[in-house]
Protein backbone atom coordinates (compact mmCIF):
# COMPACT_ATOMS: atom_id res chain seq x y z
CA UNK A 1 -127.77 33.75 6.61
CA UNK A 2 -127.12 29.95 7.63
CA UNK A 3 -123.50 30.38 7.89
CA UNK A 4 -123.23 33.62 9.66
CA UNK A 5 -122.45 31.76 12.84
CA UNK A 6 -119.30 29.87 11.07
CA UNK A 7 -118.37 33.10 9.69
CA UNK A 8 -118.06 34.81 13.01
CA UNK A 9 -116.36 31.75 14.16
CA UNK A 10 -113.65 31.89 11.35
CA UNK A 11 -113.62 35.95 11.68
CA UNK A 12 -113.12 36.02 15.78
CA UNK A 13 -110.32 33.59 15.60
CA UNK A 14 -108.60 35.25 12.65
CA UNK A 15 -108.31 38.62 14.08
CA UNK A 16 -106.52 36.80 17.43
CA UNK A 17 -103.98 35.27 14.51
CA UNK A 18 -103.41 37.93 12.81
CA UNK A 19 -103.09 40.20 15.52
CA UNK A 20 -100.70 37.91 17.43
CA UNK A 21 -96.59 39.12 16.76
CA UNK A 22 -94.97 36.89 13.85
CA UNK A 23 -93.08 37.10 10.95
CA UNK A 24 -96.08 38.96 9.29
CA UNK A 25 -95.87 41.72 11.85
CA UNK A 26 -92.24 41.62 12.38
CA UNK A 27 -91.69 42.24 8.08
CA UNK A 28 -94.42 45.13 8.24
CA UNK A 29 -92.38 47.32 11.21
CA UNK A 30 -89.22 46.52 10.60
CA UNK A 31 -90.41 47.74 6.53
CA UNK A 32 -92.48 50.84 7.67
CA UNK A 33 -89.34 51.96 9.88
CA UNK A 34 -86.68 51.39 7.23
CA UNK A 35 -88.62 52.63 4.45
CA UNK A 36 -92.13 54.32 5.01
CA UNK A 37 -95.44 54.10 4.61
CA UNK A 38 -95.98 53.22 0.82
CA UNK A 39 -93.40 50.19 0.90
CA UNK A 40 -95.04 48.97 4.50
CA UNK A 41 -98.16 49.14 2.38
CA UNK A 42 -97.31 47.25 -0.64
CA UNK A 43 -95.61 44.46 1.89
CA UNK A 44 -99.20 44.54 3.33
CA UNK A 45 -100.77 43.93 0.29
CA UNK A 46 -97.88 40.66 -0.27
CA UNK A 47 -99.07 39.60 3.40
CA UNK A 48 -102.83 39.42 2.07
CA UNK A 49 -102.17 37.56 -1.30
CA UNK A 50 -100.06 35.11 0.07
CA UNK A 51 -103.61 33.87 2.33
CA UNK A 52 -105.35 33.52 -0.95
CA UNK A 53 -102.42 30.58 -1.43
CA UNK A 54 -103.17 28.60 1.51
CA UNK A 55 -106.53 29.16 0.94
CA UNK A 56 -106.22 27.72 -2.97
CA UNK A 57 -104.05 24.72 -1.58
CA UNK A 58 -106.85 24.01 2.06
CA UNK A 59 -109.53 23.91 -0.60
CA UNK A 60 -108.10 20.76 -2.51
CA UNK A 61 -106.76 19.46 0.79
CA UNK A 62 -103.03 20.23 -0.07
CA UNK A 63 -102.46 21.54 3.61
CA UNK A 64 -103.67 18.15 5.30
CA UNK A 65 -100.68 16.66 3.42
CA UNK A 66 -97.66 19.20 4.22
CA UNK A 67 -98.62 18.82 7.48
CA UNK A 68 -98.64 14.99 7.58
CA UNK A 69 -95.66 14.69 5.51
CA UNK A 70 -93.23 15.34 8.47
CA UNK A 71 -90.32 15.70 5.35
CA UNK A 72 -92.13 18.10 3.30
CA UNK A 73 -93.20 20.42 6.78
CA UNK A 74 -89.95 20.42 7.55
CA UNK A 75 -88.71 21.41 4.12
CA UNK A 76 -90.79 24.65 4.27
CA UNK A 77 -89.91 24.98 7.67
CA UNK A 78 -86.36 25.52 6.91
CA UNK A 79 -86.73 27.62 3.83
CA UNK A 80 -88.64 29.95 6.44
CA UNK A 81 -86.08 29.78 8.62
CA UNK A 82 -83.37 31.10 6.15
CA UNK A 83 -85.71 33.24 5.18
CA UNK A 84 -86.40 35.26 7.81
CA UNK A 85 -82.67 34.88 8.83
CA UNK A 86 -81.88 36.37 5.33
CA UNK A 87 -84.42 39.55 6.48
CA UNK A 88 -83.45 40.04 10.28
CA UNK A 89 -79.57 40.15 8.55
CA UNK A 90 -80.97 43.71 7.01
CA UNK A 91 -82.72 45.11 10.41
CA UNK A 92 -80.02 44.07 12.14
CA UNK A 93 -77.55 45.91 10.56
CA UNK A 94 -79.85 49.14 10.75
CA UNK A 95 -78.03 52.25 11.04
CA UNK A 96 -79.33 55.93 12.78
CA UNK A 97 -80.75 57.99 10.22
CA UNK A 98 -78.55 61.55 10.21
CA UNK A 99 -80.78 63.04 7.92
CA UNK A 100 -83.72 65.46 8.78
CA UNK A 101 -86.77 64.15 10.44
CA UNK A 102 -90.10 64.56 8.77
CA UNK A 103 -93.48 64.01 9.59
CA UNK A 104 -94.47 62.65 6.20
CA UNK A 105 -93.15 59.05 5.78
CA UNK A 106 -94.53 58.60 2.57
CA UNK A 107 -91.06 60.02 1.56
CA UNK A 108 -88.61 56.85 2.82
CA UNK A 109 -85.29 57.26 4.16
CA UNK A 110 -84.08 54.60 1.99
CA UNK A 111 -86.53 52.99 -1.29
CA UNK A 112 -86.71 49.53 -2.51
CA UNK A 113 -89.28 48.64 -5.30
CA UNK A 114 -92.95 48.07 -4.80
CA UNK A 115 -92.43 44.59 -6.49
CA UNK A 116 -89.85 44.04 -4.34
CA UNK A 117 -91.93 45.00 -0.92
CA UNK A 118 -95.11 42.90 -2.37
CA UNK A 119 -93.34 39.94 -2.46
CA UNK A 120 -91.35 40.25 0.60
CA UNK A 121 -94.90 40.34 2.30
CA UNK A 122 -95.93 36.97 0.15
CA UNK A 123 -92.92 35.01 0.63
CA UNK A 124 -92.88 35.82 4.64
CA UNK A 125 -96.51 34.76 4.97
CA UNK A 126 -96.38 32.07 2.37
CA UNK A 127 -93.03 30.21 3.39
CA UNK A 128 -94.61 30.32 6.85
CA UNK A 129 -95.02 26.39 7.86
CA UNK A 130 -97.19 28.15 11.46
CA UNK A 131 -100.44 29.47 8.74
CA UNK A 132 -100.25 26.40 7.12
CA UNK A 133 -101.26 24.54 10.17
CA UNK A 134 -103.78 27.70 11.30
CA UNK A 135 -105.32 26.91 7.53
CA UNK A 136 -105.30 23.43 8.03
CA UNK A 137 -107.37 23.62 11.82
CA UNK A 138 -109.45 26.34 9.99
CA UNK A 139 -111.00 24.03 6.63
CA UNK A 140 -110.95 20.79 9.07
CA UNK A 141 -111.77 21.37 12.31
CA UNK A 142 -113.84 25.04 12.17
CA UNK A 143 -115.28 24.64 8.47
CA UNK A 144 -117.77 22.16 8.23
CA UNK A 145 -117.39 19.35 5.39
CA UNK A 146 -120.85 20.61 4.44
CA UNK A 147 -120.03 23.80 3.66
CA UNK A 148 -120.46 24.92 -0.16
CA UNK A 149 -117.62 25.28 -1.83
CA UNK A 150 -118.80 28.80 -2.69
CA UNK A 151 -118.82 29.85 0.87
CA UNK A 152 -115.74 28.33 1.45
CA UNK A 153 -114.37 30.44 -1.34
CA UNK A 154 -115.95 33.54 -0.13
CA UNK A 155 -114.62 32.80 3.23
CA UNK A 156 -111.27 32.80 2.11
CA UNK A 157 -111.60 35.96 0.10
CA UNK A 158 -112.64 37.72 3.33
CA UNK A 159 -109.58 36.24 4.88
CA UNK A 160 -107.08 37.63 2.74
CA UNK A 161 -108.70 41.10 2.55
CA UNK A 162 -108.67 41.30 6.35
CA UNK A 163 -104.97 40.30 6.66
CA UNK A 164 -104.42 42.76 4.15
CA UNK A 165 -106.59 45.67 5.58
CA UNK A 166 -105.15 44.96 9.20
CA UNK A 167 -101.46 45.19 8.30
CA UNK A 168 -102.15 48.01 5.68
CA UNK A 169 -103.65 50.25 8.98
CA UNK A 170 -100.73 48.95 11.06
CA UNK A 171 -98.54 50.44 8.33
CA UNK A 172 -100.77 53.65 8.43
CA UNK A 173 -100.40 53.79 12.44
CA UNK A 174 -96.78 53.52 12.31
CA UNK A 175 -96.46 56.74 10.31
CA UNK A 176 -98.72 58.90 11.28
CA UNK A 177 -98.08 61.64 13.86
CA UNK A 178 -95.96 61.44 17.44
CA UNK A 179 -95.29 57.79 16.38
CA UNK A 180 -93.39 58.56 12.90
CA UNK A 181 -91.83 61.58 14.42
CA UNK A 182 -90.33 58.47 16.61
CA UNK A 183 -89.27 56.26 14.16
CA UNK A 184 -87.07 59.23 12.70
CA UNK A 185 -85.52 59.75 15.37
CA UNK A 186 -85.01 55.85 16.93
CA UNK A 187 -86.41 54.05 14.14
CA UNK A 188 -83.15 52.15 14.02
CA UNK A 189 -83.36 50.54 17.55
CA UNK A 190 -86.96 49.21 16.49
CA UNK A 191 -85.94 47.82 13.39
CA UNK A 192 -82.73 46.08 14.99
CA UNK A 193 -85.21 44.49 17.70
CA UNK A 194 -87.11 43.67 14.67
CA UNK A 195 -84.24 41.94 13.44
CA UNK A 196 -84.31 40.06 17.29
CA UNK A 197 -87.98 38.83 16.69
CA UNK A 198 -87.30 37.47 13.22
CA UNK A 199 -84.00 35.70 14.48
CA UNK A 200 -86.14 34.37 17.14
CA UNK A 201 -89.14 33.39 15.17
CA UNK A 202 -86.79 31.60 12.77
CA UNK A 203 -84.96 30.10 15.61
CA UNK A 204 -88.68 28.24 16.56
CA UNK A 205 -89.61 27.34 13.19
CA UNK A 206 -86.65 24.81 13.17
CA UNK A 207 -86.82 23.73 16.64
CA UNK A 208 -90.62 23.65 16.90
């Protein structure tokens, strides 16, 4: 395989992004505490289709001009910003949950549509200004020019199923076991510090 070396490249420093705490990891708690495992899910699924957008625009070479179009950066910088301002407003509030405790968080506490959850996950991801510039370093600086545009493609693909899979088993992790048995009981305290981190995050995104 002649680009199995610029695949493990691509694939090593996607699972440091994507592992690192941001809005994408911030949404998926702060969703799997308020409202279980099959909403954290579908906002896992928004998470990995929004990649296959800045992949669509870093394969015409879209991203090289948001990011040197200091207006237009700073446009989606701010629509980020309010944003995730608009979502930590909804952890923050965060009550305690009186009702019974279950193990099974399949059954949420509190239900907003699939639709809804799936593009919650696309518009945090999407909006975000920070993978725009992680796309950009990716097709320019990690991707060689030579590079098919097939492979490129396929690269891409991978990219968004990864993001996808990775959130979808932190969604699993969060409700399985000791750790939903948790969130039932002081659920509310992680999804108001969830509500911190977002405020935060959008905090940078303007000032950065």
């Amino acid at each position: 395989m002649p680009y199995l070396n610029e695949f493990l490249t691509i694939a090593l420093v996607h699972l440091v992004a994507v592992a690192s705490p941001g809005p994408d990891f911030a949404i998926v708690v702060r969703n799997s505490v308020a409202y279980g495992r099959r909403i954290a899910l579908y906002t896992s699924v928004g998470i990995g289709a929004a990649i296959l957008l800045h992949v669509a625009y870093s394969l015409v070479g879209l991203s090289v001009v948001i990011a040197t179009t200091p207006w237009l950066f700073k446009t989606f910088s701010y629509l980020a910003a309010a944003y995730l301002l608009y979502l930590a407003f909804g952890a923050l509030r965060s009550k305690p949950n009186n009702d019974a405790v279950t193990s099974d968080q399949d059954q949420p506490k509190a239900m907003i549509s699939a639709k809804k959850a799936l593009w919650m996950g696309f518009l945090t991801n999407g909006l975000n200004p920070k993978a725009t510039l992680f796309f950009l370093s990716l097709f320019t600086a990690i991707i060689s020019i030579e590079t098919p545009f097939e492979v490129r493609l396929a690269y891409g693909v991978y990219l968004a199923v990864a993001t996808g899979l990775w959130f979808s088993f932190l969604s699993f992790m969060l409700s399985t076991g000791k750790v939903a048995e948790f969130i039932g009981k002081k659920g509310y305290w992680l999804d108001r510090a969830m509500g911190v981190l977002l405020v935060g995050l959008a905090v940078k995104l303007v000032a950065g």
